[in-house]
Protein backbone atom coordinates (compact mmCIF):
# COMPACT_ATOMS: atom_id res chain seq x y z
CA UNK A 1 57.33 58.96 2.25
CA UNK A 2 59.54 56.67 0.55
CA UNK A 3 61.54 57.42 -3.26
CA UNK A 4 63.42 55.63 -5.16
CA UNK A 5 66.48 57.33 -5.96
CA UNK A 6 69.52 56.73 -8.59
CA UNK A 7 73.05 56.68 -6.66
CA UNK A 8 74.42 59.79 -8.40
CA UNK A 9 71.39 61.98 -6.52
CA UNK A 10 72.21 60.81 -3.29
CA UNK A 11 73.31 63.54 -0.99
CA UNK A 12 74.37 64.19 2.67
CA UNK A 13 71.57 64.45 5.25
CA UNK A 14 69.21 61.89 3.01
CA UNK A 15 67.71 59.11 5.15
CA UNK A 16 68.28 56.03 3.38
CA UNK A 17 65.62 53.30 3.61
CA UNK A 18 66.42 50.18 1.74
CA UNK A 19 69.40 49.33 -0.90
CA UNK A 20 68.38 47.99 -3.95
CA UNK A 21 70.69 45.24 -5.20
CA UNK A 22 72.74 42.73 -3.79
CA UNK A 23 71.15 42.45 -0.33
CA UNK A 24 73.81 39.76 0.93
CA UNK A 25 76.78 41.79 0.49
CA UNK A 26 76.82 45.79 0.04
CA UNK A 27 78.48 47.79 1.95
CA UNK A 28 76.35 48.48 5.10
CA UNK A 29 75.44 46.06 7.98
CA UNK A 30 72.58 47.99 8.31
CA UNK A 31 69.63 50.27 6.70
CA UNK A 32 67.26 52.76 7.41
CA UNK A 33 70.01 55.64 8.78
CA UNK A 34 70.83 59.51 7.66
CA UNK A 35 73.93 60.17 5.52
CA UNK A 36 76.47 62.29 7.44
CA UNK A 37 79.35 61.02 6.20
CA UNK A 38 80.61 61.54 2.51
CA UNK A 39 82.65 58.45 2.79
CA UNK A 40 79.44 56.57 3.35
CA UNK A 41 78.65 57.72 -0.14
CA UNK A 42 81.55 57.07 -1.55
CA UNK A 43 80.77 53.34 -0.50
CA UNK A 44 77.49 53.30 -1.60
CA UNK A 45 78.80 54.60 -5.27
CA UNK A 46 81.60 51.50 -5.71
CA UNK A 47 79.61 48.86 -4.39
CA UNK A 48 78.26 48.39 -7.90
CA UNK A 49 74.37 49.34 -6.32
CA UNK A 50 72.80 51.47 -8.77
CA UNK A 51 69.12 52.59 -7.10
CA UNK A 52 67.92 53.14 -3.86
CA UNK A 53 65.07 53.85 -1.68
CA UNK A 54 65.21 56.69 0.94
CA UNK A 55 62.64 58.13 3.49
CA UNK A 56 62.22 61.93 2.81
CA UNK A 57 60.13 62.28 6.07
CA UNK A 58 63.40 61.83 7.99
CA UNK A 59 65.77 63.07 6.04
CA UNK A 60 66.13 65.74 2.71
CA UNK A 61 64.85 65.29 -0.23
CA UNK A 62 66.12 64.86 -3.88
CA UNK A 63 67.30 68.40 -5.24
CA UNK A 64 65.42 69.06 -7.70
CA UNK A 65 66.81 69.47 -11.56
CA UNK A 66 68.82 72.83 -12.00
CA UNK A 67 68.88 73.33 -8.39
CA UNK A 68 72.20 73.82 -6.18
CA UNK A 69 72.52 73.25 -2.66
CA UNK A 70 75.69 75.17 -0.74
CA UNK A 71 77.75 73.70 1.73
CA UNK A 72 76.36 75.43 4.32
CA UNK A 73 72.90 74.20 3.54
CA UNK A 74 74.37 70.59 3.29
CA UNK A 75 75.34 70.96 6.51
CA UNK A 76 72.37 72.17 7.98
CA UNK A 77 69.83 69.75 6.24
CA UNK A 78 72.41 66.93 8.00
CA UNK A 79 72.13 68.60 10.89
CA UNK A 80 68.35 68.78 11.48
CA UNK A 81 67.87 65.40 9.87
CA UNK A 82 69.85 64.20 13.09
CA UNK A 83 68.10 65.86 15.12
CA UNK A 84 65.03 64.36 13.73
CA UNK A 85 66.15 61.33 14.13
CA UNK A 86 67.83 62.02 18.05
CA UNK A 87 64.58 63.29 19.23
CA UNK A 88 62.96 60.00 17.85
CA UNK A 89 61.87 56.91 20.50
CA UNK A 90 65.08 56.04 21.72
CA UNK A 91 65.53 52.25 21.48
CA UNK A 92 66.00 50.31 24.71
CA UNK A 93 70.34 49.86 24.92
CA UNK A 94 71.40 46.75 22.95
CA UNK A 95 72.91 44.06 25.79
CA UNK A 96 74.35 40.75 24.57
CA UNK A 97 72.74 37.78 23.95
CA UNK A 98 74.05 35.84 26.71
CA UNK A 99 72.40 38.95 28.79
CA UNK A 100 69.20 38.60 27.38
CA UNK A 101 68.63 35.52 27.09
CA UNK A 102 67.75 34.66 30.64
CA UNK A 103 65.52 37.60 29.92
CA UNK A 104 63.97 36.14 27.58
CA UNK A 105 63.53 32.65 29.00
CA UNK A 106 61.28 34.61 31.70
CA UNK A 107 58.96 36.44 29.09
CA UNK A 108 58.48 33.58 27.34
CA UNK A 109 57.66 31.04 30.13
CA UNK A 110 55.14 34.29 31.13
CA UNK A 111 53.61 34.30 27.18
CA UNK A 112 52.82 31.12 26.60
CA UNK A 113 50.76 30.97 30.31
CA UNK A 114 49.12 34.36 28.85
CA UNK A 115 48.64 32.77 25.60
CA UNK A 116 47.10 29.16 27.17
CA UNK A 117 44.44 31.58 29.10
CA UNK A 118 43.48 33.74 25.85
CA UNK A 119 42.71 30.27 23.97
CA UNK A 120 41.14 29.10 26.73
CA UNK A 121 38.79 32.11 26.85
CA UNK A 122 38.05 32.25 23.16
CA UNK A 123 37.01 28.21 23.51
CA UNK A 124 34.46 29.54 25.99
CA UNK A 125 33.65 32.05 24.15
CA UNK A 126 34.90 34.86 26.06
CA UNK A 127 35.69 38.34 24.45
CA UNK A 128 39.88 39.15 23.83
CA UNK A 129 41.30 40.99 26.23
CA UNK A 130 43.23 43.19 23.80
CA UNK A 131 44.96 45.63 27.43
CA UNK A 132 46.39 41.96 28.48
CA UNK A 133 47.64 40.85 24.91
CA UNK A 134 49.21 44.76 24.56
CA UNK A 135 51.23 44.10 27.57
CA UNK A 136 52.70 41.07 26.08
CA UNK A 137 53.43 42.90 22.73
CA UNK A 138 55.21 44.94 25.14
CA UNK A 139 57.56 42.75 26.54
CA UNK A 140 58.11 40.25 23.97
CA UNK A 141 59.05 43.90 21.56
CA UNK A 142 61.60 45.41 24.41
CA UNK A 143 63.27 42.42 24.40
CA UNK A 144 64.07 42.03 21.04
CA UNK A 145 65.03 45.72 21.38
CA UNK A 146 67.61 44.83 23.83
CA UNK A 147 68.92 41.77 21.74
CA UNK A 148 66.74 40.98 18.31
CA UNK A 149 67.52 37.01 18.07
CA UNK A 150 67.61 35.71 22.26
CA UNK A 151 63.94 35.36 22.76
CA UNK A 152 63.39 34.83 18.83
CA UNK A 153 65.89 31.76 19.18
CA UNK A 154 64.49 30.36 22.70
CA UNK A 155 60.81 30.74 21.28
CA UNK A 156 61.63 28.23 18.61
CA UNK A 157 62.66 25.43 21.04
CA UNK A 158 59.31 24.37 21.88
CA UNK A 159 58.13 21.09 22.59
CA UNK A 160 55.47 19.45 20.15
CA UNK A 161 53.34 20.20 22.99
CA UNK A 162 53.88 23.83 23.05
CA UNK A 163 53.79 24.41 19.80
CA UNK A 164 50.73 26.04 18.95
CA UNK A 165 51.21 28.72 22.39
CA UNK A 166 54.72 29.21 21.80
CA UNK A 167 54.50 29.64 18.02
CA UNK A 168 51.81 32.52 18.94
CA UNK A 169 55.06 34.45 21.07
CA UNK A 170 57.50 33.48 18.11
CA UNK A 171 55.59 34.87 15.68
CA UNK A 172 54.88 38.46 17.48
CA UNK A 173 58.54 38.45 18.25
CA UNK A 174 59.65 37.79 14.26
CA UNK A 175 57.27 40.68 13.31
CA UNK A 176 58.57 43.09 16.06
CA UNK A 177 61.78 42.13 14.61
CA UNK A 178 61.00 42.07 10.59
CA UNK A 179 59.29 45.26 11.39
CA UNK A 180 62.41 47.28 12.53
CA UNK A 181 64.32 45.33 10.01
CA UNK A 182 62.09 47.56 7.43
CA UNK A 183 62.14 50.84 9.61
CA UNK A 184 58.38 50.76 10.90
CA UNK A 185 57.91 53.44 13.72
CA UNK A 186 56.88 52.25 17.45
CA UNK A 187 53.19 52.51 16.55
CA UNK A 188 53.28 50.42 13.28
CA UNK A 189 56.01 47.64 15.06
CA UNK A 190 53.44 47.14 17.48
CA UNK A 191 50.59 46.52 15.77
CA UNK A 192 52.53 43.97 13.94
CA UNK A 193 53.11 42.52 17.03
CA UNK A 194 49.95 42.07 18.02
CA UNK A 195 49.42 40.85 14.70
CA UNK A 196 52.06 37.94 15.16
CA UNK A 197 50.53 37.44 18.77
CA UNK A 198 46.92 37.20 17.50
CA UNK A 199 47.07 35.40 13.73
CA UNK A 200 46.59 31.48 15.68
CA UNK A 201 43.82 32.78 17.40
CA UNK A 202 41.22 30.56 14.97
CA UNK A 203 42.93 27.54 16.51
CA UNK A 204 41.72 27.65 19.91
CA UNK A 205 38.18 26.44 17.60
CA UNK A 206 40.11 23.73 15.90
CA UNK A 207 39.04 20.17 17.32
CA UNK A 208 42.58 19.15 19.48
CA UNK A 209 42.39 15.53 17.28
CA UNK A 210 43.02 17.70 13.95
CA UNK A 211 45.10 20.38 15.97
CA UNK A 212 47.46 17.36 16.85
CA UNK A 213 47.47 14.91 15.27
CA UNK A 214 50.85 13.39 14.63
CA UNK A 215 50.87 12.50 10.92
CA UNK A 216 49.56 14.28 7.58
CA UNK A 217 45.74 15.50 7.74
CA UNK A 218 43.20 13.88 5.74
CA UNK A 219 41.46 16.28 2.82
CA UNK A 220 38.33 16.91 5.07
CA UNK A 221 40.73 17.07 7.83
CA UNK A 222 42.81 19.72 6.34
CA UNK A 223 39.17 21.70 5.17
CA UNK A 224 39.01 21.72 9.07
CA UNK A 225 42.25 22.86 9.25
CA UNK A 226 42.30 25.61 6.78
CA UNK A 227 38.84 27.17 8.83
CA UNK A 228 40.67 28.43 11.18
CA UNK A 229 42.28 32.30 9.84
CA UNK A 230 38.22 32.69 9.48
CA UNK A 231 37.69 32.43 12.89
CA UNK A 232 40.00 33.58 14.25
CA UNK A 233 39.21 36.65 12.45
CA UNK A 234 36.04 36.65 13.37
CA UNK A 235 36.85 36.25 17.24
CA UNK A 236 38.71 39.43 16.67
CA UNK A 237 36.21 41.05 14.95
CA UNK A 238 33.35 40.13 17.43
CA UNK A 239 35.18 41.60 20.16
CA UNK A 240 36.05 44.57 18.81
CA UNK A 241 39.23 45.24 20.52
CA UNK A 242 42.00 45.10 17.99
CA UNK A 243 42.93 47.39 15.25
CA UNK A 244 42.76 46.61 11.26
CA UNK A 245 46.12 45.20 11.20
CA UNK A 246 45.68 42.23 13.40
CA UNK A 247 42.83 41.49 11.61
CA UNK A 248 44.03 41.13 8.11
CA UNK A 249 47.25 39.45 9.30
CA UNK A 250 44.53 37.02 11.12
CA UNK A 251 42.57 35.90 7.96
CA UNK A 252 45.09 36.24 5.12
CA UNK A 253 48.49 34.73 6.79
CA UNK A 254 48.60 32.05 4.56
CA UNK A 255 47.37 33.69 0.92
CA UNK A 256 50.44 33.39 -1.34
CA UNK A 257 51.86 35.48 -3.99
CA UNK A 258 51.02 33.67 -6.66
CA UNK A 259 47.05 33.22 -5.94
CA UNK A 260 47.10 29.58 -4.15
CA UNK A 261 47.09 30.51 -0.98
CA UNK A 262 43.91 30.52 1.30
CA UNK A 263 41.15 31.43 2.33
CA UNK A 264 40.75 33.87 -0.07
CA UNK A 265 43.44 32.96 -3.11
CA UNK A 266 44.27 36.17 -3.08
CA UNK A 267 46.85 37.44 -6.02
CA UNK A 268 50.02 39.44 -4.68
CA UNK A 269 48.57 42.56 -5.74
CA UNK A 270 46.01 42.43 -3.54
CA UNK A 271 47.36 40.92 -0.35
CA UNK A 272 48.79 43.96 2.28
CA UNK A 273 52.16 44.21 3.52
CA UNK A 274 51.85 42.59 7.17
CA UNK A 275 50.05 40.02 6.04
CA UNK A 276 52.83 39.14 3.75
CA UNK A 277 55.10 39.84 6.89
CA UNK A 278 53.02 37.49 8.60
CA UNK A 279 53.18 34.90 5.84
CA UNK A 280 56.93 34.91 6.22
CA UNK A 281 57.17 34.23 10.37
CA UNK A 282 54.51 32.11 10.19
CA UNK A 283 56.53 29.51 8.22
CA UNK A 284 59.48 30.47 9.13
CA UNK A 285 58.56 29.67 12.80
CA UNK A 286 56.64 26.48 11.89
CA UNK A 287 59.19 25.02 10.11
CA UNK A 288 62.03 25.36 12.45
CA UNK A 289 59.93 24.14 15.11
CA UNK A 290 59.15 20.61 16.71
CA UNK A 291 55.37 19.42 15.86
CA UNK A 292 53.17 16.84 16.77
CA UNK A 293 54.39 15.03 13.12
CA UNK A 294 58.14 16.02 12.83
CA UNK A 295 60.88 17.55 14.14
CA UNK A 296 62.25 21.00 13.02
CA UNK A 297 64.50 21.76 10.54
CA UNK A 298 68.21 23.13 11.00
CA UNK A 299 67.32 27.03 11.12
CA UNK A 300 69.71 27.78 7.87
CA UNK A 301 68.43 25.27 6.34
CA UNK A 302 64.68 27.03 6.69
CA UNK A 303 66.49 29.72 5.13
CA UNK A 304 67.69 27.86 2.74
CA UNK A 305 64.15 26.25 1.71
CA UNK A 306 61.70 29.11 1.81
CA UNK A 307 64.52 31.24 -0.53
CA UNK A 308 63.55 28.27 -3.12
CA UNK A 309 59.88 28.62 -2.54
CA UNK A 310 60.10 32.74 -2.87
CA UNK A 311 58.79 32.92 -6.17
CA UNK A 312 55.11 32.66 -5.47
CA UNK A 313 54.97 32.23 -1.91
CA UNK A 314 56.53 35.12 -0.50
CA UNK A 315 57.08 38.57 -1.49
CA UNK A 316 61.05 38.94 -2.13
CA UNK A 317 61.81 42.31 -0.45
CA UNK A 318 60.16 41.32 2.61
CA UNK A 319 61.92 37.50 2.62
CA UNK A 320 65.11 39.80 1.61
CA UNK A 321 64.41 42.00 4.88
CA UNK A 322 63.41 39.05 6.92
CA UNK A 323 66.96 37.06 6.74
CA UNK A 324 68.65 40.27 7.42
CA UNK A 325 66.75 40.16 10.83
CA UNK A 326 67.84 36.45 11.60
CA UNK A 327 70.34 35.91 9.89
CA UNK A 328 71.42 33.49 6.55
CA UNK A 329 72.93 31.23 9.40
CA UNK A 330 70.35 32.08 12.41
CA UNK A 331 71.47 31.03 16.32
CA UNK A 332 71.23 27.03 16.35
CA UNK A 333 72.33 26.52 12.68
CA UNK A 334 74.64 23.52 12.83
CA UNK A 335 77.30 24.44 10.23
CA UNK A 336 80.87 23.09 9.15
CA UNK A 337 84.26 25.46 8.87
CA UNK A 338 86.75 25.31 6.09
CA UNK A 339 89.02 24.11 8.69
CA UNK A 340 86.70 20.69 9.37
CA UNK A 341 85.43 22.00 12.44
CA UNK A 342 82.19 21.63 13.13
CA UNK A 343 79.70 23.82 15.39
CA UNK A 344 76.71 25.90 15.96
CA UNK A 345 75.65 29.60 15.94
CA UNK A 346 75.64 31.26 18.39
CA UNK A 347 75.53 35.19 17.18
CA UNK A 348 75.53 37.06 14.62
CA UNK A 349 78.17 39.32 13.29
CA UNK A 350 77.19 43.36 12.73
CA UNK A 351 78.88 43.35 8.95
CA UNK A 352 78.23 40.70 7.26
CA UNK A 353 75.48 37.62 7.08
CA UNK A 354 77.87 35.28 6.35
CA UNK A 355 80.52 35.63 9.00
CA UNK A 356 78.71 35.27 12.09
CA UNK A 357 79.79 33.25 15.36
CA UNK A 358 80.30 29.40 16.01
CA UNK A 359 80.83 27.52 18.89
CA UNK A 360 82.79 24.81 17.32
CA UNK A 361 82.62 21.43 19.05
CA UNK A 362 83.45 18.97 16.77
CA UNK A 363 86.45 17.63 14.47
CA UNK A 364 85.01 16.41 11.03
CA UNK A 365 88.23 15.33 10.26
CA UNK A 366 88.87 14.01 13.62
CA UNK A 367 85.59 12.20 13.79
CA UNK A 368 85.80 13.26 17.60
CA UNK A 369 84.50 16.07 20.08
CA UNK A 370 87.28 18.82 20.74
CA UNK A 371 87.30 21.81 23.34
CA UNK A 372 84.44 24.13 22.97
CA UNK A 373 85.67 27.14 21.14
CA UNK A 374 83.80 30.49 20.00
CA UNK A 375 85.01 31.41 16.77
CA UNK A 376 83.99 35.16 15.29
CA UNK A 377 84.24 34.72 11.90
CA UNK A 378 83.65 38.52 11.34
CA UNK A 379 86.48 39.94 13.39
CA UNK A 380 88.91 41.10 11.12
CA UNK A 381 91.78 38.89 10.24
CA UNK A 382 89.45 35.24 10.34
CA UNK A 383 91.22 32.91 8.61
CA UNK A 384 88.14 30.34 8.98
CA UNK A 385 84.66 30.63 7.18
CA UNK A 386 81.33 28.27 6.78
CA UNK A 387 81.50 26.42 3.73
CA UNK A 388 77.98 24.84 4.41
CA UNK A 389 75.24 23.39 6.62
CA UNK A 390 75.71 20.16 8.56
CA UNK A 391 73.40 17.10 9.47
CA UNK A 392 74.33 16.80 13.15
CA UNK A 393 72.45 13.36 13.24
CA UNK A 394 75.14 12.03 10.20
CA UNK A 395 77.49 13.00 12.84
CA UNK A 396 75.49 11.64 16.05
CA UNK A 397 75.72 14.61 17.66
CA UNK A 398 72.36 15.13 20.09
CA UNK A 399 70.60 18.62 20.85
CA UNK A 400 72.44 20.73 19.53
CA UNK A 401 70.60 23.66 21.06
CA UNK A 402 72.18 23.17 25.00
CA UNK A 403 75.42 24.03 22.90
CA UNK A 404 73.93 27.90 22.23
CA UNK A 405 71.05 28.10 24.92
CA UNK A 406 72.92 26.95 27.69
């Protein structure tokens, strides 16, 4: 159960949740972890955050008005909310993205076959098979475990082609992530999963010459278009195989905030918090992504964009959580440093969004290539930081990805 709390009541052995504030820059890389330390609170308290949110099912509660709490009853409320917490699923062990990503290459070369078959089947009007789709939930969640952004990075470099299969695996791997991002248990992170995995499904009933066409849909074309969270939906609900979560996430993935969204127009109030998960990869994914009508956008740049269409669209907190869990300069953003040189990301720091690491390539000042180079900008004494995004066509630089996927 989650309570919003004022800094001055926080206490050792509380389980915080979520910060409320300035979610670029306070004090903690991460969220959803128990208090043992009272210098942890003493950070907390002068990084000018005034509220928070913490999870009293893992951790202690607020004391109550009047109360006192000993040290020795500090200590063991820390204690046992550890223990909680140790005796928890245990995470598979975090490996490097260089590690992972041939990893990931695998699983998703195995999804999208998985994920060709399952349209296939729903065109002939074959029931889900919800064991095989589980399985893939499975592997596309362990390894984002291992490393969150390797197979959420290679699933965006799909070929127009690909794109409806692949965006399928991209968007069950952005809800596995967004979900531990906002400190869902195993259970829950799944089901989003299958969620991400399953929301297209309506598409394998969308006539291929709307599907893919390569330039902006008609009006009746888009009517077409916009049929297809129904039936999806109701592929999932004939066959009886999924849980309630997929099913929502199927038919409302693209309601908005603000009412305009379809097929419903549902308001904010009334739309449930996966499917505003779901709004969130779904664009996310689709806009970073190569279609049969235009390329992708530079991944910060996405960023960048769906920040400015928040306010309506998307719910804030999640968007908030979201960009923690990629990044504000995700893996293949094509950025310039304050020293002129120019590169792409290729990981992201533990302590701060801005400050993760570039492969720098490229002399802006120069106007020439120069000697690979990894630069962390989060180790501590950097000297060099991004000052902004970068057009890598103004410079005529080509794929950009081999410089990160390689």
């Amino acid at each position: 159960m989650l309570k919003k709390i004022r800094i001055d009541d926080l206490r050792l052995g509380m389980h915080i949740h979520e910060f409320c504030g300035s979610w670029m820059e306070h004090p903690f890389w991460r969220t959803n972890f128990v208090v043992d330390d009272p210098e942890d609170i003493r950070r907390v308290a002068e990084s000018g955050i005034h509220e928070l949110w913490i999870d009293i099912a893992k951790g202690v509660d607020i004391v109550a008005s009047g109360s006192v709490v000993s040290v020795e009853e500090s200590e063991v409320a820390v204690t046992e909310a550890l223990i909680a917490a140790a005796n928890r699923e245990e995470p598979p062990t975090q490996v490097s993205m260089a590690e992972e990503v041939k990893r990931a290459a695998r699983i998703c070369a195995k999804s999208k076959q998985a994920v060709v078959s399952m349209f296939q089947e729903a065109r002939m009007g074959k029931a889900i098979n919800a064991e095989a789709a589980g399985e893939m939930v499975d592997e596309i969640s362990s390894s984002v475990m291992r490393n969150p952004r390797a197979l959420i990075s290679l699933a965006r470099l799909k070929n127009a082609d690909d794109y409806t299969y692949m965006h399928s695996v991209a968007v069950c791997a952005l809800m596995v992530a967004l979900s531990r991002q906002l400190g869902f248990g195993e259970s829950e992170t799944r089901e989003a999963g299958m969620a991400g995995l399953l929301h297209d499904l309506g598409k394998a009933l969308t006539p291929a010459e709307v599907l893919n066409k390569p330039g902006k849909l008609t009006d009746a074309e888009f009517v077409i278009m916009k049929q297809h969270p129904v039936d999806g939906h109701r592929l999932l609900a004939e066959a009886a195989a999924v849980g309630g979560i997929p099913l929502d996430v199927c038919l409302h993935h693209h309601e908005k905030m603000d009412g305009s969204g379809y097929p419903d127009r549902l308001p904010g109030e009334q739309i449930t918090l996966f499917s505003r998960m779901g709004a969130i990869c779904d664009v996310y994914d689709a806009i970073t992504s190569n279609r049969p009508y235009k390329s992708g956008w530079d991944p910060a740049e996405s960023i960048r964009k769906m920040a400015e269409w928040c306010k309506g669209h998307f719910d804030e907190r999640i968007f908030q959580a979201f960009v923690r869990s990629v990044g504000i300069y995700p893996i293949g953003s094509f950025v310039r440093l304050e020293s002129g040189r120019l590169g792409v990301v290729v990981g992201q720091a533990d302590k701060s969004l801005l400050a993760p690491m570039v492969k720098v390539f490229f002399s802006a000042r120069a106007q020439t290539y120069i000697p690979p180079e990894v630069v962390d900008l989060g180790r501590p004494g950097a000297t060099d930081r991004i000052i902004g995004r970068e057009d890598a066509a103004k410079w005529g630089i080509k794929d950009v990805d081999r410089y990160w996927a390689a």
